[in-house]
Each structure stands twice: as C-alpha cells, then as structure tokens.
C-alpha atoms as a PDB file:
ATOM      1  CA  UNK A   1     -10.843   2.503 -20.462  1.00  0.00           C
ATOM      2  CA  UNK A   2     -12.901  -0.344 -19.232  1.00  0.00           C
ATOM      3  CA  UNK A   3     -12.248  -1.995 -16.072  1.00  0.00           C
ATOM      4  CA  UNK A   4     -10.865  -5.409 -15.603  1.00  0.00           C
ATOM      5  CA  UNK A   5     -12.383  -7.284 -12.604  1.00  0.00           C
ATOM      6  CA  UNK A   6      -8.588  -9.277 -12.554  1.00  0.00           C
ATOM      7  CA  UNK A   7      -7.219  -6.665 -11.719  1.00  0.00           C
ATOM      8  CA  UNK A   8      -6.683  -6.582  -8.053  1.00  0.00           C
ATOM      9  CA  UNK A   9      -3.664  -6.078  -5.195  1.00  0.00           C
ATOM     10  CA  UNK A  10      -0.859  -8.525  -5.772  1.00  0.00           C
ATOM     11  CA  UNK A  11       0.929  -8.441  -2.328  1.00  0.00           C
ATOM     12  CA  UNK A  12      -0.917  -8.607   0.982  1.00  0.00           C
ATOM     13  CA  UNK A  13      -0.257  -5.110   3.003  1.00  0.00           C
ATOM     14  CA  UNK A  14      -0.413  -4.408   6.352  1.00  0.00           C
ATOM     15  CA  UNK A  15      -3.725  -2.196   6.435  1.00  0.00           C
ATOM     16  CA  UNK A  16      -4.823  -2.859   2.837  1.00  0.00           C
ATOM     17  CA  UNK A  17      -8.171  -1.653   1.867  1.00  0.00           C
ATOM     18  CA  UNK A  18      -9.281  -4.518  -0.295  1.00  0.00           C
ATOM     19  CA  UNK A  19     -11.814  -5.284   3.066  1.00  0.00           C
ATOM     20  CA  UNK A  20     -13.310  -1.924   3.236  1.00  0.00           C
ATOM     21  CA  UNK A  21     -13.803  -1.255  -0.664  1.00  0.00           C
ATOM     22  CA  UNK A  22     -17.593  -1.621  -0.106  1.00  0.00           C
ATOM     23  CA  UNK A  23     -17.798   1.032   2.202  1.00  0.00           C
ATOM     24  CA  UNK A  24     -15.200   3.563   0.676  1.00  0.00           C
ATOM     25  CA  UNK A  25     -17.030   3.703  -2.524  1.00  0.00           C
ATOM     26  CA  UNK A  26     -20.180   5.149  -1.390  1.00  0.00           C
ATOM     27  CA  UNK A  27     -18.165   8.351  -0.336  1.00  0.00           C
ATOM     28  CA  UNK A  28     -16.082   9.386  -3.480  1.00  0.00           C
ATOM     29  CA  UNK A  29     -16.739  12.423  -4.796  1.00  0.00           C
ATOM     30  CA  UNK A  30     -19.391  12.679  -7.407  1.00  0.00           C
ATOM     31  CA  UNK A  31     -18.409  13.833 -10.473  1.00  0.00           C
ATOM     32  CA  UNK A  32     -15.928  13.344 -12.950  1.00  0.00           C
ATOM     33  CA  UNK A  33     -11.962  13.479 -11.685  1.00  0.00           C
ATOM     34  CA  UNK A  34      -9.477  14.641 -14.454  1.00  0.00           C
ATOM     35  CA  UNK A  35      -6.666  12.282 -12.299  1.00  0.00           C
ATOM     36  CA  UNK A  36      -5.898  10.153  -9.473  1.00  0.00           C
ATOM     37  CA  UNK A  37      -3.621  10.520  -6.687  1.00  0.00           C
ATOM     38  CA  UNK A  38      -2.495   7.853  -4.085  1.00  0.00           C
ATOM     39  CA  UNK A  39       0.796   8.794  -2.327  1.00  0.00           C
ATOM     40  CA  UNK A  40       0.627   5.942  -0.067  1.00  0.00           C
ATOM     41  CA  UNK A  41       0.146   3.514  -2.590  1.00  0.00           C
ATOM     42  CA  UNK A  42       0.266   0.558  -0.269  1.00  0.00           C
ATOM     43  CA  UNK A  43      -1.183  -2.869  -1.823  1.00  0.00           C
ATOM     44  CA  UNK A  44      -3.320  -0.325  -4.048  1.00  0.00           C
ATOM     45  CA  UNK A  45      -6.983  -1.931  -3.671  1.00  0.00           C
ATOM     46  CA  UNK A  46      -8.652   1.634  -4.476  1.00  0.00           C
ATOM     47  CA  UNK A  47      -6.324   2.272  -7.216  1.00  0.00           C
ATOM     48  CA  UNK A  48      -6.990  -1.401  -8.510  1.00  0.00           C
ATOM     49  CA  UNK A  49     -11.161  -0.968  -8.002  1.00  0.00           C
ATOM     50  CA  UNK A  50     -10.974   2.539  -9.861  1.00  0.00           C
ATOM     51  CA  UNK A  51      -8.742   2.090 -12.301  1.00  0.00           C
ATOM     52  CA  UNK A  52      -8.046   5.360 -13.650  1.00  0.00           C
ATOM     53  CA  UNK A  53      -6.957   6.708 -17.143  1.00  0.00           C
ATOM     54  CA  UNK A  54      -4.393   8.951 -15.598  1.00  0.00           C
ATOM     55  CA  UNK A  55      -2.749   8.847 -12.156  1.00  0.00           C
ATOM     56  CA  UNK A  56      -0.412   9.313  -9.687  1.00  0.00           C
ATOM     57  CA  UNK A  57       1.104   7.172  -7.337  1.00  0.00           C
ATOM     58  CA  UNK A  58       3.756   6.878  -4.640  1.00  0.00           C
ATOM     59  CA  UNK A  59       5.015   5.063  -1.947  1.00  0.00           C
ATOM     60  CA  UNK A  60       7.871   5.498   0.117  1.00  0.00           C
ATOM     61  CA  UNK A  61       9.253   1.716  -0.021  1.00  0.00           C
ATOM     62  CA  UNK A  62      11.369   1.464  -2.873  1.00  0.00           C
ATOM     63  CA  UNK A  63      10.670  -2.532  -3.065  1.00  0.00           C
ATOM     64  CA  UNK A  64       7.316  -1.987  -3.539  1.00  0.00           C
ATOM     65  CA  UNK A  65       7.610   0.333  -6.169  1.00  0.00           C
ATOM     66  CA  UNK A  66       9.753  -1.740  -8.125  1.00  0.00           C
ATOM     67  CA  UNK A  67       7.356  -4.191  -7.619  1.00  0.00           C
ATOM     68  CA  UNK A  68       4.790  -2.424  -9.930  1.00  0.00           C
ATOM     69  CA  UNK A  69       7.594  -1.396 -12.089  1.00  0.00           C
ATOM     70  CA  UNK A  70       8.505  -4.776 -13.123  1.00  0.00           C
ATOM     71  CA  UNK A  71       5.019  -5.907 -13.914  1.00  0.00           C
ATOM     72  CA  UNK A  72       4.684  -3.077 -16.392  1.00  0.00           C
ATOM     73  CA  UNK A  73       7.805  -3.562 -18.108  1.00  0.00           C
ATOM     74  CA  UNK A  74       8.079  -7.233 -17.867  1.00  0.00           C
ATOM     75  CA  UNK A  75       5.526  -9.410 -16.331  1.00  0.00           C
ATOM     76  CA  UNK A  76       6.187 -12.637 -18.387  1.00  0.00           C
ATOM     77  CA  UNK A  77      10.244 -12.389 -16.815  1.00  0.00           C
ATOM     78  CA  UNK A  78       8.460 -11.935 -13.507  1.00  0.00           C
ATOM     79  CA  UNK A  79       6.380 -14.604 -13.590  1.00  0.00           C
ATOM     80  CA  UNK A  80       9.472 -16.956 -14.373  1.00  0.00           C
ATOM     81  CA  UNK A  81      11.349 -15.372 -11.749  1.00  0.00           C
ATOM     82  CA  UNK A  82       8.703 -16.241  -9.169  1.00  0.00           C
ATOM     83  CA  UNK A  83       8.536 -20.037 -10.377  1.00  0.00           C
ATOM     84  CA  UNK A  84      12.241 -20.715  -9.483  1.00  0.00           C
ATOM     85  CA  UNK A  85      11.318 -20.310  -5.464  1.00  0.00           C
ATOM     86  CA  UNK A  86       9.616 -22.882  -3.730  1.00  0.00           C
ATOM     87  CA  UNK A  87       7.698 -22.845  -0.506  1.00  0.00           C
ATOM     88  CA  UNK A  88      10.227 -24.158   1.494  1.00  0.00           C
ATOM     89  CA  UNK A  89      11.328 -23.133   4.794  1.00  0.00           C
ATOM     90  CA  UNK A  90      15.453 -23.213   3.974  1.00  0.00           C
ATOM     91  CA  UNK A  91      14.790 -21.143   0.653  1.00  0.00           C
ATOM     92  CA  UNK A  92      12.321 -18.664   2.556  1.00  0.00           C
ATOM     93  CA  UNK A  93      15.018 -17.881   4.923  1.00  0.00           C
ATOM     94  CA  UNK A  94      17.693 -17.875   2.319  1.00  0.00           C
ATOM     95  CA  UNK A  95      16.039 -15.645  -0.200  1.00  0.00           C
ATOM     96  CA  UNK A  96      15.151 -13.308   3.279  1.00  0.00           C
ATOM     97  CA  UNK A  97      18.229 -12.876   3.957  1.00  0.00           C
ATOM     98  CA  UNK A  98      19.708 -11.517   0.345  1.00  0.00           C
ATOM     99  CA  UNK A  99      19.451  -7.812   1.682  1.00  0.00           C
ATOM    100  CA  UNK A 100      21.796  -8.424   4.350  1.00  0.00           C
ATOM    101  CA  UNK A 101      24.732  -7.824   2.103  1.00  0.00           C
ATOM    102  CA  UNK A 102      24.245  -4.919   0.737  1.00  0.00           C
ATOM    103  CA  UNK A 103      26.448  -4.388  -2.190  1.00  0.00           C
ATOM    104  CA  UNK A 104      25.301  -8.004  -3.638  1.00  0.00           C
ATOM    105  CA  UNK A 105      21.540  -6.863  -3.288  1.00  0.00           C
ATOM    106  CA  UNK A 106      22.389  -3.554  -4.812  1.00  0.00           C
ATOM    107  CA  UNK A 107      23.741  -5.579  -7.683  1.00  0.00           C
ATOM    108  CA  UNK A 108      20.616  -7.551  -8.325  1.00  0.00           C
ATOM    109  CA  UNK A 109      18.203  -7.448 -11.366  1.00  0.00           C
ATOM    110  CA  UNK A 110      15.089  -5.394 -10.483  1.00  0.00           C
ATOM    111  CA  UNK A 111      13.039  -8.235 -11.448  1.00  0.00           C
ATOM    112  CA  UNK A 112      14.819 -10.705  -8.948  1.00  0.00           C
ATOM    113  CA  UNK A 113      14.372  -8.151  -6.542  1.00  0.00           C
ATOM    114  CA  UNK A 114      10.619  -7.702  -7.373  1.00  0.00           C
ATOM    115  CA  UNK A 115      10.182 -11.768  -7.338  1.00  0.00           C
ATOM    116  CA  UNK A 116      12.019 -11.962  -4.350  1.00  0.00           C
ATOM    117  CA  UNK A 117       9.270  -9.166  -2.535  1.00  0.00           C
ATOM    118  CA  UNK A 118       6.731 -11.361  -4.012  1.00  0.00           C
ATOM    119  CA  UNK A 119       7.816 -14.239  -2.613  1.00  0.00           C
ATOM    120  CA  UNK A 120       8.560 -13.166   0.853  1.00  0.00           C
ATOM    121  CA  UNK A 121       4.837 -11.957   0.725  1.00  0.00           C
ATOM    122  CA  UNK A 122       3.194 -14.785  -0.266  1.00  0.00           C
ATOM    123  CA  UNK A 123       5.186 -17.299   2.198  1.00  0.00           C
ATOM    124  CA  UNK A 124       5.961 -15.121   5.398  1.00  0.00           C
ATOM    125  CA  UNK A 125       3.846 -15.103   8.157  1.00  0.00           C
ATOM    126  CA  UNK A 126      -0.091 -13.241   7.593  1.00  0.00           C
ATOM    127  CA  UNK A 127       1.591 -11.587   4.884  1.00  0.00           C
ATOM    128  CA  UNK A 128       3.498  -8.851   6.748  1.00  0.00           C
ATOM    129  CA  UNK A 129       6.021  -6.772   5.337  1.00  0.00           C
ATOM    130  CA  UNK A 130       8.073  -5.568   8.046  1.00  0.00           C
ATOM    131  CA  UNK A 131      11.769  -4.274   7.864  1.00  0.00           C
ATOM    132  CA  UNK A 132      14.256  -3.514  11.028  1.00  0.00           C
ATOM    133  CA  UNK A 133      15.975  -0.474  12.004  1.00  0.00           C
ATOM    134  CA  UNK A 134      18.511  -1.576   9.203  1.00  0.00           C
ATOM    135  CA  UNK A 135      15.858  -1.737   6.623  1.00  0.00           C
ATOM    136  CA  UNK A 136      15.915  -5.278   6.284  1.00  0.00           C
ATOM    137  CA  UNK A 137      13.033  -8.568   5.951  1.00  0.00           C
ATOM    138  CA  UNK A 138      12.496  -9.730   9.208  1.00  0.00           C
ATOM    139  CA  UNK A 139       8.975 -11.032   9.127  1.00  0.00           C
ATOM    140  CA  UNK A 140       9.159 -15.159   9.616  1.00  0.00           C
ATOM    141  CA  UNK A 141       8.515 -18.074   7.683  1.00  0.00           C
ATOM    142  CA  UNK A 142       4.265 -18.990   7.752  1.00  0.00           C
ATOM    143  CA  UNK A 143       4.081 -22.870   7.065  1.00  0.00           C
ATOM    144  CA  UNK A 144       1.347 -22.342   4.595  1.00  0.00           C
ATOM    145  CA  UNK A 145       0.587 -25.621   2.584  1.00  0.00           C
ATOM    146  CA  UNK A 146      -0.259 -23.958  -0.343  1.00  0.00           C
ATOM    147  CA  UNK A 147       0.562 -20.581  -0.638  1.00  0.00           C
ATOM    148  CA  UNK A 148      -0.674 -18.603  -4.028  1.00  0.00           C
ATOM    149  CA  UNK A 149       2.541 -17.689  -5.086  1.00  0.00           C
ATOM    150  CA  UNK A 150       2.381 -17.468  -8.721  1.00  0.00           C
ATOM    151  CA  UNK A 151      -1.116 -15.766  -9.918  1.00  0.00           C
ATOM    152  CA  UNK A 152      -0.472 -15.061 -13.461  1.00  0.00           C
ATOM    153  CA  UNK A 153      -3.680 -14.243 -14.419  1.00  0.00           C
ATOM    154  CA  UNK A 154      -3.728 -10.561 -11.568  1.00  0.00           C
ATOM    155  CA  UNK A 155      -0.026 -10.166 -12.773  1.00  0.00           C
ATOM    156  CA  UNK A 156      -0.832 -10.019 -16.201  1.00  0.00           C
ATOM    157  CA  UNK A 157      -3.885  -8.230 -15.928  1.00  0.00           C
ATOM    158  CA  UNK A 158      -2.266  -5.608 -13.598  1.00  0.00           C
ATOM    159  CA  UNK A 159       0.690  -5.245 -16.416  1.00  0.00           C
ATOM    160  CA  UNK A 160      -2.430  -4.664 -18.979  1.00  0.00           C
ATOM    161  CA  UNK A 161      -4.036  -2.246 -16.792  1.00  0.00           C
ATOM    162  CA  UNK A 162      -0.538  -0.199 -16.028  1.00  0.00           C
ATOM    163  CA  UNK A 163       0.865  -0.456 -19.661  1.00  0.00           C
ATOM    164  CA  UNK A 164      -2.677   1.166 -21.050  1.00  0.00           C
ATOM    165  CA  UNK A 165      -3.287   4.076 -18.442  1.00  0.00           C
ATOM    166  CA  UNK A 166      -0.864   6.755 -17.436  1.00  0.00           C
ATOM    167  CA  UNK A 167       0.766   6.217 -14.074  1.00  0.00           C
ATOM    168  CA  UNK A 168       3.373   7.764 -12.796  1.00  0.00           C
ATOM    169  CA  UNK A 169       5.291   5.886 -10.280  1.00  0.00           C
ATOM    170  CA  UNK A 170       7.157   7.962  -7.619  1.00  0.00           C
ATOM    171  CA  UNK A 171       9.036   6.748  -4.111  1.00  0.00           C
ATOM    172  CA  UNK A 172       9.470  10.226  -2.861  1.00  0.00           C
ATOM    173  CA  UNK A 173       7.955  11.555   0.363  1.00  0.00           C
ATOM    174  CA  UNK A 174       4.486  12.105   0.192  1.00  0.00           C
ATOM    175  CA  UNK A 175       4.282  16.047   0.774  1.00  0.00           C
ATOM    176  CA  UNK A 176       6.300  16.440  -2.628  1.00  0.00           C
ATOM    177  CA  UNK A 177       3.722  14.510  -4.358  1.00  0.00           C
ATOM    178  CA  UNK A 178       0.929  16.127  -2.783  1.00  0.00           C
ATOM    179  CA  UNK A 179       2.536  19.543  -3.552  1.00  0.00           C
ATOM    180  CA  UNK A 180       2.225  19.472  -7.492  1.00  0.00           C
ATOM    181  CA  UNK A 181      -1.582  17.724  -6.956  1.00  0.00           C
ATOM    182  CA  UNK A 182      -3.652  20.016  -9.521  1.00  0.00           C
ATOM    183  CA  UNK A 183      -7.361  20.855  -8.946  1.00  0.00           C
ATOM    184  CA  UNK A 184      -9.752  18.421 -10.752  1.00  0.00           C
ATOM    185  CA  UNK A 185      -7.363  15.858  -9.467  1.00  0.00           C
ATOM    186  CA  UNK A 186      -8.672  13.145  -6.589  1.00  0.00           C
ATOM    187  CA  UNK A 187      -6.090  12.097  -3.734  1.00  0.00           C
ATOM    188  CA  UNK A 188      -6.944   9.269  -1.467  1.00  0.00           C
ATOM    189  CA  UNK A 189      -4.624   9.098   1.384  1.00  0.00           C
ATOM    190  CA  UNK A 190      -4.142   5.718   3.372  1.00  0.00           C
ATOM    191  CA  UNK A 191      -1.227   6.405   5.503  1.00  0.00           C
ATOM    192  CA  UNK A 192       0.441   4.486   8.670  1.00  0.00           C
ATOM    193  CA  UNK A 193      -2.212   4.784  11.321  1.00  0.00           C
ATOM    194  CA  UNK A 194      -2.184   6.508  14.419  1.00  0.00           C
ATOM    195  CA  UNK A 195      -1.612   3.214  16.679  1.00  0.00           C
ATOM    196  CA  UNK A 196      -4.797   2.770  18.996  1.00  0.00           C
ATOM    197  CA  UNK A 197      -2.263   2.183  22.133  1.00  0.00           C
ATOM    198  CA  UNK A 198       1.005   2.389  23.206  1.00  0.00           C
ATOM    199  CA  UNK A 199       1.934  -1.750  21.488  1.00  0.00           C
ATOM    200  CA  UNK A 200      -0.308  -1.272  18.260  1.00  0.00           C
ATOM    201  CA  UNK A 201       2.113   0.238  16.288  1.00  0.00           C
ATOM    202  CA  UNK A 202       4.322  -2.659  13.739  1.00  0.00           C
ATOM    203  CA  UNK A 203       7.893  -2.013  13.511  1.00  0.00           C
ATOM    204  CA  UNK A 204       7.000  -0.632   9.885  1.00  0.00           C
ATOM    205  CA  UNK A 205       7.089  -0.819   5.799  1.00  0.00           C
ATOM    206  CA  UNK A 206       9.940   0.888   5.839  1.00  0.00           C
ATOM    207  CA  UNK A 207      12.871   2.343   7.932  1.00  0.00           C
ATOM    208  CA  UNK A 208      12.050   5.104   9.910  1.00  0.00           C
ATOM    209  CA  UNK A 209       8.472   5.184  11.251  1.00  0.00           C
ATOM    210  CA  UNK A 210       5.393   8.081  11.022  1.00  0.00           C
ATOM    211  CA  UNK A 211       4.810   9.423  14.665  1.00  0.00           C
ATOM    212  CA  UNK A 212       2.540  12.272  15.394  1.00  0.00           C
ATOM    213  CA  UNK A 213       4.564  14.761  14.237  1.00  0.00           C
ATOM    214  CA  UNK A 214       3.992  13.123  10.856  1.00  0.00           C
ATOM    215  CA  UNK A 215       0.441  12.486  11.458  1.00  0.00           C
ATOM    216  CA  UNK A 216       0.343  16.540  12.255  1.00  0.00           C
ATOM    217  CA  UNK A 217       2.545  17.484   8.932  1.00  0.00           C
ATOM    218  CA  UNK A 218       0.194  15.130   6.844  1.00  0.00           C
ATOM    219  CA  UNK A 219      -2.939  16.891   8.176  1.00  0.00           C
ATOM    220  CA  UNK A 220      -0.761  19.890   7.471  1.00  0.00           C
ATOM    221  CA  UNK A 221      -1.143  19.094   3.746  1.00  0.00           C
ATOM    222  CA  UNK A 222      -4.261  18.281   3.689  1.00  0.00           C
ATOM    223  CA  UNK A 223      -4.976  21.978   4.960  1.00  0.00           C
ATOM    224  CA  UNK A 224      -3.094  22.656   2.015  1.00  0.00           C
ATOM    225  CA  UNK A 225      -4.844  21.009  -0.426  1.00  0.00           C
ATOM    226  CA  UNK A 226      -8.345  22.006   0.785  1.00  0.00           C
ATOM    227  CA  UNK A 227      -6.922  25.716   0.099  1.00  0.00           C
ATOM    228  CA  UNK A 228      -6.484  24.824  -3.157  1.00  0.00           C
ATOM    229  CA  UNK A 229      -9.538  23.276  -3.806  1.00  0.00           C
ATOM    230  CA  UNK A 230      -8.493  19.647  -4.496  1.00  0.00           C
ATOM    231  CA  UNK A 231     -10.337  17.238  -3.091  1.00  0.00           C
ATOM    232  CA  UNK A 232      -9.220  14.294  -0.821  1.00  0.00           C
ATOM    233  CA  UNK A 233      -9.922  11.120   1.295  1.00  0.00           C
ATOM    234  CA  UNK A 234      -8.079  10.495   4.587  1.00  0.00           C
ATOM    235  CA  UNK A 235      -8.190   6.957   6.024  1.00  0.00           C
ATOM    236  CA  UNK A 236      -6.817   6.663   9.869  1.00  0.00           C
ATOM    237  CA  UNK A 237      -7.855   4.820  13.026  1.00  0.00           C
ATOM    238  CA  UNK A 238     -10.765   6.369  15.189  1.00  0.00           C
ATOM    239  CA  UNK A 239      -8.393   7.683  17.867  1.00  0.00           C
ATOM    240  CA  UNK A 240      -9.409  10.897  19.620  1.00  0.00           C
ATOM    241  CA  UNK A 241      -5.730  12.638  18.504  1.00  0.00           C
ATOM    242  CA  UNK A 242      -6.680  11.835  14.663  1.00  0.00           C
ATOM    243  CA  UNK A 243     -10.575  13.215  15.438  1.00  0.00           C
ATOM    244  CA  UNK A 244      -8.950  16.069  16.820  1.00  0.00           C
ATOM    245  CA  UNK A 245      -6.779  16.632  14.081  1.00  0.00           C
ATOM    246  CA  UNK A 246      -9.276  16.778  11.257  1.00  0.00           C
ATOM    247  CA  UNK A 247     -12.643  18.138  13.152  1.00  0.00           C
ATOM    248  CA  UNK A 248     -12.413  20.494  10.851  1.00  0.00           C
ATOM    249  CA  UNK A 249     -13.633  17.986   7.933  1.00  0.00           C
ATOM    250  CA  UNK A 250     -16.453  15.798   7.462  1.00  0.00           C
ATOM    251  CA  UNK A 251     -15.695  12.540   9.684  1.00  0.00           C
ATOM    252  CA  UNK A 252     -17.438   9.295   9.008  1.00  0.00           C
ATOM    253  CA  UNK A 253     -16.558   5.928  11.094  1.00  0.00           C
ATOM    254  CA  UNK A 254     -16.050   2.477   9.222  1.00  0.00           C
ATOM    255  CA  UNK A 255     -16.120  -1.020  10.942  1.00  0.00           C
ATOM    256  CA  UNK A 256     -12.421  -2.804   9.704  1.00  0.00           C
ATOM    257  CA  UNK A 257     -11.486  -6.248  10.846  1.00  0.00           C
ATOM    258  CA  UNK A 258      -7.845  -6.470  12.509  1.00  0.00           C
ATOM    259  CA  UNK A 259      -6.263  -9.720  10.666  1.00  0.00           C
ATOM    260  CA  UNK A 260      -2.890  -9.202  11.511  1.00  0.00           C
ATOM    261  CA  UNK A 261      -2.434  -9.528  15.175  1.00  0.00           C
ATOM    262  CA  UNK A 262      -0.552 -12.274  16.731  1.00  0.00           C
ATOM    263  CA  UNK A 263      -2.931 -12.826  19.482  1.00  0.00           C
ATOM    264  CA  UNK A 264      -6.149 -14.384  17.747  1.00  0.00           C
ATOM    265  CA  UNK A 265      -8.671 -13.081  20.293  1.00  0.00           C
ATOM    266  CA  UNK A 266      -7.631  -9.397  19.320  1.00  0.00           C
ATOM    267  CA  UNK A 267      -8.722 -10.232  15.385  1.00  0.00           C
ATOM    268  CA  UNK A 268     -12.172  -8.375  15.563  1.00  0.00           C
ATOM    269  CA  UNK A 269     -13.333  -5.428  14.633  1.00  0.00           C
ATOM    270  CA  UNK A 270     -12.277  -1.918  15.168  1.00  0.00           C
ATOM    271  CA  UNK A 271     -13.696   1.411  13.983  1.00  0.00           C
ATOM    272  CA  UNK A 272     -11.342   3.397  11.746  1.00  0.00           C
ATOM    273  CA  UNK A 273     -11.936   6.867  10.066  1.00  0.00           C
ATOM    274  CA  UNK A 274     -12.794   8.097   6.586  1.00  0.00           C
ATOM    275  CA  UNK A 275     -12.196  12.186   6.613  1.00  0.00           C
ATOM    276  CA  UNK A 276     -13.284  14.028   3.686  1.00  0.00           C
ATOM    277  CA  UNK A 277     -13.138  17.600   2.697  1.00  0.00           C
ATOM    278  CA  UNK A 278     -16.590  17.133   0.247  1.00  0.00           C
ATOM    279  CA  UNK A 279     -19.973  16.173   1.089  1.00  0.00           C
END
C-alpha cells in the first residue's frame, strides 16, 4: 500500500514521537515485517510514518481508542461533530466537564465522545491529556488564538489509511497483546516513562499510573518476546533503573526536547533511550 504523507497524529500526546521520527528510523529492523505491533499506541507517529498493511494496536485509554474508531467508521460525522465547538473558554470548560456525570457520558454517541477528545486536545493547555484519580479531564483551558481544531484533510487521510490496511484496535492491557505477538511480527513499545525525579511524573493518560513494578513486568515481556524470537523497540528515559533493566539489550541514547513542562526554562533537551533486541 503506498504511503500517504497526510497521514500523521491527530491529537497531541504527552511523549509523542512525531519529534524523534528522524532518529527512530535509522534503527528498525532490516528486513521485511509480516505485521506491526504498537500496544501503547499513544498519538501513533511511528504507526502513522510506517504505515503498515497489517497491524496491531492498543492503548489502554478507552477515549483514545474510540478516537481512531470513529475516524474509520465515520470521519465525515466527525468532522461535523468537531465544527459545532468553538474555542471559547465557557464551552471548553463545559464540554470538560461532560464526564463528570457519568451515566449521561455513558449515554453519549461515540462520535460526540471522540469530537469532544478532539476538542479538549486541540484547546487545553500544551495539549495535555491528563485525567484525575476519578478518571476525569482536568487539564485547563490554553487561550490559543487559533487553535487547529478541525484538520480535515489528516482526518480523512487517517480514515483512508485505517479503512485500507488491517488494524486491529484493542484497549486491553498491554501484556495480553504482547502475549499473542507472532514471530515475523515488529512491536515498538513507547510506554509511560520512568520519571527522571521524584516531580517528573504527570498525573497520567489514564487512571491508575505505571510505577516500577510496571516498568519491571513490561521488561518482563520483553524477556518474553526475545525468547520467542520477535523482535522489538523499547523507548524510555535514560535513567540508570531503566539502563539497568534492559543491559541485557542493545542500548542507544536519543536527544528529545521536553515541551510540556510548566516551567519554560526546563523545555530543553533530555536524553531518552531506544533498547533493541536486534542489531
């Protein structure tokens, strides 16, 4: 299938790759892949550079899987969804607040659920998804004059690119995904990073959070799936827990730019990791 340069991340995500595509592409495997697997789907920048025939994706936020849902099934209803909110302050908080009651939310349409995630993205503050302890919006309003709201033309061609290929869509946890990964298959994992000090770490994506112990059960699989001979790509941050945790594979450091910190002067660049189980 040939690629579409349009097609490209729709929502801004806290530690999307869309910055560090030039450097991750140098170190996929060589060699033809029979299928792709992502099971921290995220924004999706590598799934969105690669586009794949056949692939696999999760994520474990439910909004952002129907997200991608919606613009398979019905872009052109999403689109006209997204032009009935304006980028207005009252509406933003309005619209933010839907999920508080529960049973109405439940009873929404899954594209005025998807419009409203769009939405929220595009207006909020730097573009941060973030959810309470109740699973709730909470990020704040961002006074942007102009913010990009409606782009048709990466909607569309994402809903092209998803209606020709076979994806499977999946908001499971990621082990149960990575579990039925055959050999010949590809798996890029981009998962919440190890937090570089004790206040790095966002109040996250989705309810709960993914400590060590996660970061030690996701290195767990990976064991797994080197066993089995499928092949995968770790992204993390360069601390010396994560190094620890995956000496074992072949480590190489990438320069990322922080753009979501509240403080300006701590916007710079920081080294993260790309492990890799190949040469």
């Amino acid at each position: 299938m040939r690629k579409n340069p349009l097609v490209a991340p729709v929502v801004k995500w806290v530690g999307g790759k869309r910055q560090l595509l030039d450097d991750l592409m140098p170190l996929l495997p060589s060699g033809a892949t029979s299928s792709y697997c992502e099971p921290f789907l995220g924004g999706g920048a590598v799934l969105f550079r690669l586009q794949p025939n056949t692939a696999v994706v999760n994520d474990i936020n439910a909004e952002l899987i129907n997200v991608y849902e919606v613009i398979r099934d019905d872009v052109n209803g999403l689109i006209a969804e997204l032009e009935t909110h304006p980028n207005e302050e009252e509406h933003f908080y309005l619209v933010r607040d839907w999920d508080r009651d529960k049973e109405q939310y439940n009873n929404l349409s899954k594209i005025k659920r998807a419009a409203r995630i769009i939405y929220l993205n595009k207006t909020c503050y730097n573009g941060l998804f973030r959810v309470n302890n109740a699973g709730e919006f909470n990020s704040p309003f961002g006074h942007y004059k102009n913010p990009n709201i409606i782009n048709a033309p990466t909607l569309k061609a994402v809903s092209s690119y998803f209606q020709n290929a076979t994806i499977s869509f999946n908001c499971v946890d990621y082990s149960e995904v990575l579990a039925n990964v055959k050999k010949g298959t590809f798996v890029y994992l981009d998962p919440p990073y190890d937090p570089v000090s004790d206040t790095a770490n966002f109040t996250g994506y989705a309810k709960g959070g993914f400590d060590r112990a996660e970061q030690i059960r996701l290195r767990e699989c990976c064991d797994d799936l080197d066993r089995r001979g499928v092949k995968f790509m770790l992204s993390n941050s360069s601390t010396e827990f994560i190094r620890k945790q995956y000496a074992a594979y072949k480590i190489t450091t990438v320069k990322a730019k922080r753009a979501i910190n509240s403080n300006a002067t701590r916007r710079g660049q920081v080294d993260e990791v790309v492990v890799r189980n190949y040469e």
